[in-house]
N, C-alpha and C. Protein backbone atom coordinates (compact mmCIF):
# COMPACT_ATOMS: atom_id res chain seq x y z
N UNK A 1 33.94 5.81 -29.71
CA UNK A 1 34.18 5.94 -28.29
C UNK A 1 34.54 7.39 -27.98
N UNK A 2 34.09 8.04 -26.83
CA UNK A 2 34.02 9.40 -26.26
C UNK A 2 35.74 9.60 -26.03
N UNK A 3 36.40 10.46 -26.55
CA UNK A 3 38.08 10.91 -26.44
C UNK A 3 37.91 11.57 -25.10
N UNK A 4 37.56 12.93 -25.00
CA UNK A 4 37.25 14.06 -24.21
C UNK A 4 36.76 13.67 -22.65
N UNK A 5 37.40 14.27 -21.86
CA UNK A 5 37.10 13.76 -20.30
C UNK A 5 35.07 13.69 -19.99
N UNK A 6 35.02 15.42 -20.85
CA UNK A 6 33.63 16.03 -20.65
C UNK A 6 32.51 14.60 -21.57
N UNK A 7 33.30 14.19 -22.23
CA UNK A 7 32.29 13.42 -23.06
C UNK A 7 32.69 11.85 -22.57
N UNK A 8 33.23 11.37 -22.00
CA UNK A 8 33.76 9.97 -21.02
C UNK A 8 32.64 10.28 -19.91
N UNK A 9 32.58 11.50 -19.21
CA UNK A 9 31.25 11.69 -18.20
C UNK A 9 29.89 11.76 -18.76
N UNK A 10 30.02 12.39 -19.76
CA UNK A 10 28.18 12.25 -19.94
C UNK A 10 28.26 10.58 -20.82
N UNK A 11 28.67 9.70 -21.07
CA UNK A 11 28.55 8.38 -21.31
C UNK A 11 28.21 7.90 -19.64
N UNK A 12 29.13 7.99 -19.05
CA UNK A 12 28.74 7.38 -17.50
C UNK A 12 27.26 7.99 -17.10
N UNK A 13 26.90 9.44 -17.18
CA UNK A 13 25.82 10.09 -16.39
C UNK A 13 24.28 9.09 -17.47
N UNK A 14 24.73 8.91 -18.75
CA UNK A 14 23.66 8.24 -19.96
C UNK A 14 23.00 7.18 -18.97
N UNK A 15 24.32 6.43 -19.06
CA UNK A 15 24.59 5.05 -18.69
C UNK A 15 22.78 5.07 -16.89
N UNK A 16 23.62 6.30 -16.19
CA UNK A 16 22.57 6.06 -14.66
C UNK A 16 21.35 6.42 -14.96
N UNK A 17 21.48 7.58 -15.69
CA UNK A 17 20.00 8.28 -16.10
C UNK A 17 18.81 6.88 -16.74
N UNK A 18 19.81 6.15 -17.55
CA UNK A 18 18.76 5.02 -18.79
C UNK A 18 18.21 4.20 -17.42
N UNK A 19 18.87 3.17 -16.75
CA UNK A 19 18.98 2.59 -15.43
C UNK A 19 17.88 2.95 -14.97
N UNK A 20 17.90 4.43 -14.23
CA UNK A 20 16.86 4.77 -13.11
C UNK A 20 15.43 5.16 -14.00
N UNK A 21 15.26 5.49 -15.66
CA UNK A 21 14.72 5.53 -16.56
C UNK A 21 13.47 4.17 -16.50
N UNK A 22 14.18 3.46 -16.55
CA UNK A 22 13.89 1.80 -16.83
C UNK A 22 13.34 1.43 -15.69
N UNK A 23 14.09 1.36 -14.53
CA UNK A 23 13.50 0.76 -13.26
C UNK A 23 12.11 1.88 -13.16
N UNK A 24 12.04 2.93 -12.86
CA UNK A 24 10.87 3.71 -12.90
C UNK A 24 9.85 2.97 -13.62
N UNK A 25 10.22 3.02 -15.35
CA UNK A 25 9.06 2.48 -15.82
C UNK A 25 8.39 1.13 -15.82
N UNK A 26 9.70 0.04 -15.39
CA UNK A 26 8.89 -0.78 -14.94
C UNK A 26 8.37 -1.14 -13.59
N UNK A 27 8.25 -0.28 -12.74
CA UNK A 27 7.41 0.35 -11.86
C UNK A 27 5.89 0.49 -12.25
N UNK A 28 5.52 1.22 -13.37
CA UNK A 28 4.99 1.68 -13.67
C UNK A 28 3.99 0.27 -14.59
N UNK A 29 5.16 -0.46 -15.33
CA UNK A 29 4.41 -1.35 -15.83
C UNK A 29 3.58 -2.42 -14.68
N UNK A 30 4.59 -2.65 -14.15
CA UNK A 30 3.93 -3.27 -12.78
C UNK A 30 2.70 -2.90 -12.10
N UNK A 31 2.15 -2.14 -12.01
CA UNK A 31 1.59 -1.26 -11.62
C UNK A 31 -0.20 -1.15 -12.50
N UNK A 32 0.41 -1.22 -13.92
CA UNK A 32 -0.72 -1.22 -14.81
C UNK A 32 -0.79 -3.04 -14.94
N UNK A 33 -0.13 -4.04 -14.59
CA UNK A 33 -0.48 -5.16 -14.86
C UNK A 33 -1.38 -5.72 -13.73
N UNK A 34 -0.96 -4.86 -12.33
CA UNK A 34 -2.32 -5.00 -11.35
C UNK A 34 -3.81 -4.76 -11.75
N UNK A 35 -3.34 -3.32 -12.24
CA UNK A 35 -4.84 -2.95 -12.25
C UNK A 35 -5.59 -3.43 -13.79
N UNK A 36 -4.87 -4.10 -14.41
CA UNK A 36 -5.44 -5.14 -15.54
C UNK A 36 -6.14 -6.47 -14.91
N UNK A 37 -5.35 -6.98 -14.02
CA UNK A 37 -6.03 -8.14 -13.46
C UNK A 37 -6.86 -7.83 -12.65
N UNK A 38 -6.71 -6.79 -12.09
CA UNK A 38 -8.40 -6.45 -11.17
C UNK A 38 -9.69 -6.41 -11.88
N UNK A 39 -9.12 -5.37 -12.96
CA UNK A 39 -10.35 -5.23 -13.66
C UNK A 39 -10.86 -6.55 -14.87
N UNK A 40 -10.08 -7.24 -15.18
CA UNK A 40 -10.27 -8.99 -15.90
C UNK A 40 -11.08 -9.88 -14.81
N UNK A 41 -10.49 -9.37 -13.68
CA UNK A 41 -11.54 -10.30 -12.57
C UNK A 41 -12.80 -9.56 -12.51
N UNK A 42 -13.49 -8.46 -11.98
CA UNK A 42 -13.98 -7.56 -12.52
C UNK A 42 -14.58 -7.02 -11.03
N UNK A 43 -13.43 -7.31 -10.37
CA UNK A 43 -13.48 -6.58 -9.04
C UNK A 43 -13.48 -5.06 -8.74
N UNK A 44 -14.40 -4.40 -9.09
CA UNK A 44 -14.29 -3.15 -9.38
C UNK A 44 -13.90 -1.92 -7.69
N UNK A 45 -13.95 -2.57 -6.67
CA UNK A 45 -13.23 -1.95 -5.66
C UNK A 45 -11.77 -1.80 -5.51
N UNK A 46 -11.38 -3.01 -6.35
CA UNK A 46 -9.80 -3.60 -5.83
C UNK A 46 -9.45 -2.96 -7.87
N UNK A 47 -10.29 -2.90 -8.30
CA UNK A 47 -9.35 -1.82 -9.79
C UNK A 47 -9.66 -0.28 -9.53
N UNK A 48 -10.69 0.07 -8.76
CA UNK A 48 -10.51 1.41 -8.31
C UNK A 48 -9.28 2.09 -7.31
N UNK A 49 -9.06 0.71 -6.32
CA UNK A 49 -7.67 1.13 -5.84
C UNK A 49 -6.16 1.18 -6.21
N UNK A 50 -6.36 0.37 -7.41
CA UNK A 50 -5.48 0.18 -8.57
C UNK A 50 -5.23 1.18 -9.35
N UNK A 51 -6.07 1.88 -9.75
CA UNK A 51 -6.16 2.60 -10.54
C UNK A 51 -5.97 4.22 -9.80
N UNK A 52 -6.06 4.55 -8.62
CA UNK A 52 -5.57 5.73 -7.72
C UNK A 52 -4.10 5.75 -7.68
N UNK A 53 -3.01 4.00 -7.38
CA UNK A 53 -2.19 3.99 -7.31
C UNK A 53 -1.38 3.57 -8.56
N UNK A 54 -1.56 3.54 -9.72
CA UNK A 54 -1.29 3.79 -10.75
C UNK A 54 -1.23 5.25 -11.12
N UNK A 55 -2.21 6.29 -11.09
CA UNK A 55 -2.49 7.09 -11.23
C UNK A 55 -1.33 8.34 -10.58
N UNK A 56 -0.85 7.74 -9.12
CA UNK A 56 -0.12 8.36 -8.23
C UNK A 56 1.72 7.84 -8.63
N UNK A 57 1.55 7.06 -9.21
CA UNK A 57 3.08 6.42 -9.72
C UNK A 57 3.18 7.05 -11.05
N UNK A 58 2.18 6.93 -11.76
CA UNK A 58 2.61 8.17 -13.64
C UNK A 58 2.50 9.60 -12.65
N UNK A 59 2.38 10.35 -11.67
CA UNK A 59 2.31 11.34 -11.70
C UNK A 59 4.14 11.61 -10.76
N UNK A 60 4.61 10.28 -9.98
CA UNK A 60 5.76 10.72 -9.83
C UNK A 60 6.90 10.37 -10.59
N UNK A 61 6.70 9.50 -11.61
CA UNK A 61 7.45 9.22 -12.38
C UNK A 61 7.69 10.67 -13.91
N UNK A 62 6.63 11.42 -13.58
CA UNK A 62 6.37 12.44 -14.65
C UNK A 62 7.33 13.60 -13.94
N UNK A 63 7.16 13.66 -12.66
CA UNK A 63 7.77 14.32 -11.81
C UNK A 63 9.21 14.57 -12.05
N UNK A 64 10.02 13.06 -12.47
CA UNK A 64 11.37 12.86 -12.07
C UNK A 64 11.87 13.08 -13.64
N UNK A 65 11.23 13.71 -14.47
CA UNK A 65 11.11 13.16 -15.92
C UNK A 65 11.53 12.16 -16.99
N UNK A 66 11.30 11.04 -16.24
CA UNK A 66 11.29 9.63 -16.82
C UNK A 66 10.05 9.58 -18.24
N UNK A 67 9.01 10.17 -17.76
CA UNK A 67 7.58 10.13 -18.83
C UNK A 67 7.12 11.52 -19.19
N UNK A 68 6.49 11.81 -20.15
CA UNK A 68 6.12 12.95 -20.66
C UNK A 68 4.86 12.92 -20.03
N UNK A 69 4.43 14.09 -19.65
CA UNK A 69 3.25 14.40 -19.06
C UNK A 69 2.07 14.15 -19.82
N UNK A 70 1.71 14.41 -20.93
CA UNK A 70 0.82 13.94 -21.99
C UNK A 70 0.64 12.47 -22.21
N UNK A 71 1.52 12.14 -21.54
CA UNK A 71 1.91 9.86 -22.29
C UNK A 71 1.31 9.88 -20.64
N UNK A 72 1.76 10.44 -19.62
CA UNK A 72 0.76 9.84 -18.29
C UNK A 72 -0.67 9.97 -18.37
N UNK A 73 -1.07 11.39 -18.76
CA UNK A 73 -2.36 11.68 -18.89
C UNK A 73 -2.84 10.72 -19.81
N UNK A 74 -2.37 10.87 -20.94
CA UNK A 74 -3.01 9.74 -21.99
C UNK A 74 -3.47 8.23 -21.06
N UNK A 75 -2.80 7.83 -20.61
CA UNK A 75 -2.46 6.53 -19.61
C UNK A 75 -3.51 6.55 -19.07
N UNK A 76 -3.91 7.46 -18.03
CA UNK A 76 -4.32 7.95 -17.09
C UNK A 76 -5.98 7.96 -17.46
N UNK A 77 -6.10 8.27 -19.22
CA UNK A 77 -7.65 8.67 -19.24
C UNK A 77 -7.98 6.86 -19.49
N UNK A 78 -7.31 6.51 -20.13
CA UNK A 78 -7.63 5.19 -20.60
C UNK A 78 -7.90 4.35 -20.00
N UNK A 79 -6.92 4.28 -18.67
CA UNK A 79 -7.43 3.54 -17.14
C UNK A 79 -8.68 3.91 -16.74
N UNK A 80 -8.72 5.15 -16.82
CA UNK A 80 -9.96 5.81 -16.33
C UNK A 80 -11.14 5.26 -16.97
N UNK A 81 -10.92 5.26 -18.58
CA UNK A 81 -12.29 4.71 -18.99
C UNK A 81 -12.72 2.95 -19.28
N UNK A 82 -11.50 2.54 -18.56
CA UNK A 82 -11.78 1.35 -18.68
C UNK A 82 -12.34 0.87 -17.22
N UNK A 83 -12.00 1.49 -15.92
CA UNK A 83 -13.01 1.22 -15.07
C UNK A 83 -14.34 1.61 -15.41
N UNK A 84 -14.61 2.93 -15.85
CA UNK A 84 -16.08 3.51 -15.86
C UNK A 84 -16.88 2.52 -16.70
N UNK A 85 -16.21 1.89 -17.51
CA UNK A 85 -16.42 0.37 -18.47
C UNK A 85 -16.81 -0.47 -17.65
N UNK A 86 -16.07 -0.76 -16.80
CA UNK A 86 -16.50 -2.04 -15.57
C UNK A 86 -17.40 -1.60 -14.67
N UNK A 87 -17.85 -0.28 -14.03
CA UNK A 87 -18.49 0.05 -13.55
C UNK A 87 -20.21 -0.42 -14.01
N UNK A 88 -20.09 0.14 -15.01
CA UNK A 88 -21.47 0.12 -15.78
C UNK A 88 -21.70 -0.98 -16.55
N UNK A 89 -21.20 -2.23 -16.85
CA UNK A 89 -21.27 -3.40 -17.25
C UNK A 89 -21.19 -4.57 -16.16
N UNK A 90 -20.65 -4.11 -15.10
CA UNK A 90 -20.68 -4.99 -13.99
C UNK A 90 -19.23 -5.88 -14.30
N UNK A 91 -18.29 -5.69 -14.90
CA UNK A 91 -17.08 -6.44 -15.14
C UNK A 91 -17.49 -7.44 -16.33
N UNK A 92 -18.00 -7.24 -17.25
CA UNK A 92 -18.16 -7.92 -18.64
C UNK A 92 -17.37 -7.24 -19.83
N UNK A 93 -17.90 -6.25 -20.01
CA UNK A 93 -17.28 -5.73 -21.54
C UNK A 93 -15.98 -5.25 -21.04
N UNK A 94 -15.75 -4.62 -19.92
CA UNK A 94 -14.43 -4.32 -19.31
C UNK A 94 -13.05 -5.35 -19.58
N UNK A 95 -13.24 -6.91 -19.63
CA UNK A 95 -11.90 -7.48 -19.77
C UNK A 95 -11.73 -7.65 -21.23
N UNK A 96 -12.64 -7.24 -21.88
CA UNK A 96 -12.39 -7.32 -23.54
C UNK A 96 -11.26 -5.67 -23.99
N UNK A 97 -11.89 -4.64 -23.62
CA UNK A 97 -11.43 -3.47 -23.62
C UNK A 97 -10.29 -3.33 -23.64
């Protein structure tokens, strides 16, 4: 347990930072479980809009630095190539992917 006043505060500041950490990312998970079921249905209008607003939630969550910029991008290409998947298969090989 933290003795020191300075070290009793950064336990409390841990404590909000993990919190707003967490809620962010499951934001984020939320977010990618839409645009999973769009693209399983293989509604490729309604996973393209999914996939803008996914796209726009890893870029403010990268912002607040909850996520490393490389782990969004990474994210980011993978979504990406799993519509261009549904695009060009018509929503078949896409819900395997």
């Amino acid at each position: 347990m933290a003795h020191s006043l300075s070290a009793k505060k950064r336990v409390r500041q841990n404590l909000k930072a993990r919190a707003r950490n967490r809620a962010r990312k499951e934001l984020v998970k939320n977010q990618l479980k839409s645009f999973n079921v769009a693209v399983t249905s293989g509604d490729f209008n309604k996973a393209e809009t999914e996939l803008r607003a996914v796209a726009s939630r890893l870029d403010k969550v990268v912002a607040k630095g909850s996520l490393h910029k490389n782990t969004a991008a990474r994210k980011r290409s993978r979504l990406a190539k799993r519509l261009n998947t549904l695009r060009k298969t018509g929503g078949k090989a896409a819900a395997k992917a």
